[in-house]
Protein backbone atom coordinates (compact mmCIF):
# COMPACT_ATOMS: atom_id res chain seq x y z
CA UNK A 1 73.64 20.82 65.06
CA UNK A 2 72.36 17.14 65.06
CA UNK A 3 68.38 18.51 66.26
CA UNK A 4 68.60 21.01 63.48
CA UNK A 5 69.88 18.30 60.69
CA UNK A 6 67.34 15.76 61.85
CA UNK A 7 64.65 18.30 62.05
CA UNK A 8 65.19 19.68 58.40
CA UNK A 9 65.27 15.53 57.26
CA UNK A 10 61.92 15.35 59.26
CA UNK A 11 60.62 18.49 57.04
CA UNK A 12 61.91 17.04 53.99
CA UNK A 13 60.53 13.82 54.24
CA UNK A 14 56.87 15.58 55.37
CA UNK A 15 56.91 17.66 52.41
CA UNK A 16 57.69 14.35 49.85
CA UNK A 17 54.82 12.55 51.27
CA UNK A 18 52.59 15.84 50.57
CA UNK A 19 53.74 15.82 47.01
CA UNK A 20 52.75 11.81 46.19
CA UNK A 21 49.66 12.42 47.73
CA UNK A 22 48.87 15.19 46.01
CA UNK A 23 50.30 13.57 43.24
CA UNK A 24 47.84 10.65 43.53
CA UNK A 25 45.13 12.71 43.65
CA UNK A 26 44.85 12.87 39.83
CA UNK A 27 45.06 9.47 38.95
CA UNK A 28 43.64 6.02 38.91
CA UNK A 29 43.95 4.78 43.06
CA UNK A 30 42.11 7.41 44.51
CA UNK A 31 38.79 7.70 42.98
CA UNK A 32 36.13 10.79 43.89
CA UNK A 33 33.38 9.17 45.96
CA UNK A 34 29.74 10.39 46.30
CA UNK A 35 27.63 10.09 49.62
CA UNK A 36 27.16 6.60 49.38
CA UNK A 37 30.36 5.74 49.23
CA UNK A 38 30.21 4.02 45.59
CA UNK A 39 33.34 4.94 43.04
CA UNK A 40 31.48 6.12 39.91
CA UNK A 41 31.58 4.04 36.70
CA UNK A 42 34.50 4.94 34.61
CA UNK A 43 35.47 2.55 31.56
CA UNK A 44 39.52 3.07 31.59
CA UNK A 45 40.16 1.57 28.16
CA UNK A 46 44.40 1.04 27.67
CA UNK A 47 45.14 1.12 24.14
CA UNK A 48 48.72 1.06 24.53
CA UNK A 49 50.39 -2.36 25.61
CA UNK A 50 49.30 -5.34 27.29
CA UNK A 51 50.78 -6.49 30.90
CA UNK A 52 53.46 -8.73 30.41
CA UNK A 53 51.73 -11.84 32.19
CA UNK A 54 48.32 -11.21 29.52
CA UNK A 55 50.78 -11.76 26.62
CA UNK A 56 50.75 -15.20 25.70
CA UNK A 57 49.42 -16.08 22.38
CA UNK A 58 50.62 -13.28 20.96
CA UNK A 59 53.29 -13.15 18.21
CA UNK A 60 54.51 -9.54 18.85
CA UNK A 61 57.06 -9.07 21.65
CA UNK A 62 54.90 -6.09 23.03
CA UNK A 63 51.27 -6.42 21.80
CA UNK A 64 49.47 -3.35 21.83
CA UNK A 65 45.65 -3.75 22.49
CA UNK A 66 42.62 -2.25 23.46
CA UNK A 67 42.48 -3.34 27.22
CA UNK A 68 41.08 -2.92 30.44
CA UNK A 69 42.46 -3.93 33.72
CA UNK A 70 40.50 -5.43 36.89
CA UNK A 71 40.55 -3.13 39.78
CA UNK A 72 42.32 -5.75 41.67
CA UNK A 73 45.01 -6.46 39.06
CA UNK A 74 43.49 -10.04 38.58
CA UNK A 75 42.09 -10.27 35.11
CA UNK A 76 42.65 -7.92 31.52
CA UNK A 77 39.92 -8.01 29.78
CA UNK A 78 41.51 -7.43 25.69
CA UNK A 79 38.41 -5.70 23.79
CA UNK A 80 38.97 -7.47 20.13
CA UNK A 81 35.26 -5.98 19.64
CA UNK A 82 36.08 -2.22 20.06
CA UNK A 83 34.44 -0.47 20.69
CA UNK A 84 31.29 -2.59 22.89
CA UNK A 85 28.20 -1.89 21.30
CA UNK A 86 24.91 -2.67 22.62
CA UNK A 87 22.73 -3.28 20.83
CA UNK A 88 25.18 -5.37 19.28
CA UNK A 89 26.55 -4.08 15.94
CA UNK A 90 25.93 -5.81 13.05
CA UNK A 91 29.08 -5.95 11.30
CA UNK A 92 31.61 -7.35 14.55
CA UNK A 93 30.80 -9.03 18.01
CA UNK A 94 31.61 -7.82 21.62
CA UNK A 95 34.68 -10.07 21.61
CA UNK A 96 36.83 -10.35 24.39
CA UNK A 97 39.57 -12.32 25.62
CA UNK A 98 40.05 -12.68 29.42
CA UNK A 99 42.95 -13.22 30.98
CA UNK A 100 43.35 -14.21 34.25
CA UNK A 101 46.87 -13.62 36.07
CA UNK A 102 45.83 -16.42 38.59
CA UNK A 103 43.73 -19.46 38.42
CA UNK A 104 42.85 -20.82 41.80
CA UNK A 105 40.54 -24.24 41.26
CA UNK A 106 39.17 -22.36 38.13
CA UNK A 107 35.67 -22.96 37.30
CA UNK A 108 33.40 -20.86 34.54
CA UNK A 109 33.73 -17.38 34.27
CA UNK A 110 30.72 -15.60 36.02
CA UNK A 111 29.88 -11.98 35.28
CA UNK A 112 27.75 -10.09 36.92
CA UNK A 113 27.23 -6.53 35.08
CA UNK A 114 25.36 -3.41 36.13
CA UNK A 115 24.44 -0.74 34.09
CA UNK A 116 25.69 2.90 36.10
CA UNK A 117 24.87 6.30 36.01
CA UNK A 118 27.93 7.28 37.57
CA UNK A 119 27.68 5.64 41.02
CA UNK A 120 24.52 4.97 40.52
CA UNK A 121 23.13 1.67 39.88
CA UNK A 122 20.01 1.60 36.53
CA UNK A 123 17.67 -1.29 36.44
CA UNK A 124 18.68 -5.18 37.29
CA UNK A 125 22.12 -6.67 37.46
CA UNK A 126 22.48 -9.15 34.35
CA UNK A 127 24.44 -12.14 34.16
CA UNK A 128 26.74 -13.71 32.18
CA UNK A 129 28.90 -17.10 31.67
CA UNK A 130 32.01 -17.78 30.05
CA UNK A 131 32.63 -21.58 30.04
CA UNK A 132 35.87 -23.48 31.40
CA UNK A 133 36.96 -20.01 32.83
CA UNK A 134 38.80 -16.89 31.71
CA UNK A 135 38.99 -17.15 27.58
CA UNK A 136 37.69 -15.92 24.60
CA UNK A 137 33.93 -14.75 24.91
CA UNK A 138 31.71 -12.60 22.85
CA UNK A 139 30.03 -10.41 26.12
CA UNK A 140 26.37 -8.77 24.41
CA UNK A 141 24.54 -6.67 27.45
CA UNK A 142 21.39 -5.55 26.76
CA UNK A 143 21.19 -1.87 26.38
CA UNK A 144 24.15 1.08 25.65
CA UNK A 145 25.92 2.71 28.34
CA UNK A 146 28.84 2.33 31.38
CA UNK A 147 28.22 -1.32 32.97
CA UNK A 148 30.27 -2.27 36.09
CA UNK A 149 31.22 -5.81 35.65
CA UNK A 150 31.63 -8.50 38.86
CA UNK A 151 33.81 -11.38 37.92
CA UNK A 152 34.51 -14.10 39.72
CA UNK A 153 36.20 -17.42 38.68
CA UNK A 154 37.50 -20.43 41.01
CA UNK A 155 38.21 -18.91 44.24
CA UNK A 156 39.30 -15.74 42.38
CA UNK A 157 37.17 -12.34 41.71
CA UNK A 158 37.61 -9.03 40.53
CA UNK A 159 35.96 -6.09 38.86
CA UNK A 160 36.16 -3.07 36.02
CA UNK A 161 33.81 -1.08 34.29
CA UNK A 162 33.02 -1.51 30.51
CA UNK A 163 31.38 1.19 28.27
CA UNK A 164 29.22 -0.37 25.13
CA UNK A 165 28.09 2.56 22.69
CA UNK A 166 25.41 2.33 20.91
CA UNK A 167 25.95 1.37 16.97
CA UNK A 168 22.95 2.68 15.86
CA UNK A 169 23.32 6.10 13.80
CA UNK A 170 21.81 8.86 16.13
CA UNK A 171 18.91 10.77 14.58
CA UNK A 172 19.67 14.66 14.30
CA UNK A 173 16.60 17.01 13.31
């Protein structure tokens, strides 16, 4: 009876695994690549609220704020300008606050953001600094659209993906 027992547990367990991977295949960790490999740009903006270690500074207990999360878990990025715009609007700024979960020898804030078309990468890579280091910045890029943003600060770096609309009423015929 003990083969049989330990053979249904082996099933059991088989078919569990199945499920959370199939599971996982609708959300957030496993992301649809193209051929070359490159996860396309996809601006996941959390309006609900922030991680418990992004919190300080704030009054409420649970601070609800438009948000987005480094892939790595390193750095929030709260969007006090949403949404982006680019141009830049010209009634608000592109204000946001970064916060760092970790500061390792901190140094400036450098961003490095690239304008996407899904995974693929339009014209040059621009840069950006926020002095002194994860903080309060007001983050203009140059033209509307998803940007994939490199940060990297002391011996820290991480990544998300930003979209900036474009203010600008659109012209209908």
């Amino acid at each position: 009876m003990a083969p049989v027992r330990d053979a249904t547990l082996a099933l059991g367990r088989a078919l569990a695994l199945c499920l959370v991977l199939v599971s996982l295949g609708g959300c957030s960790l496993l992301r649809i690549r193209d051929d070359t490999g490159v996860a396309p740009c996809e601006a996941r903006i959390d309006r609900g609220v922030l991680p418990e270690w992004a919190r300080a500074g704030f009054s409420e207990p649970d601070p609800a704020m438009p948000h987005a999360i480094g892939r790595a878990g390193d750095i929030v990025a709260i969007l006090f300008g949403d949404p982006l715009s680019a141009p830049p609007a010209l009634d608000r700024n592109n204000k946001i606050l970064w916060v760092a979960k970790r500061i390792d020898g901190a140094t400036d804030l450098r961003i490095t953001a690239q304008r996407m078309d899904g995974s693929v990468a339009l014209g040059q890579a621009v840069e950006r600094t926020v002095a002194g280091g994860p903080g309060p910045s007001i983050v203009d890029l140059p033209v509307a659209g998803c940007w994939r943003l490199a940060l990297a600060w002391g011996a820290v770096s991480d990544s998300l993906d930003l979209e900036y609309a474009d203010p600008r009423p659109s012209s209908s015929p």
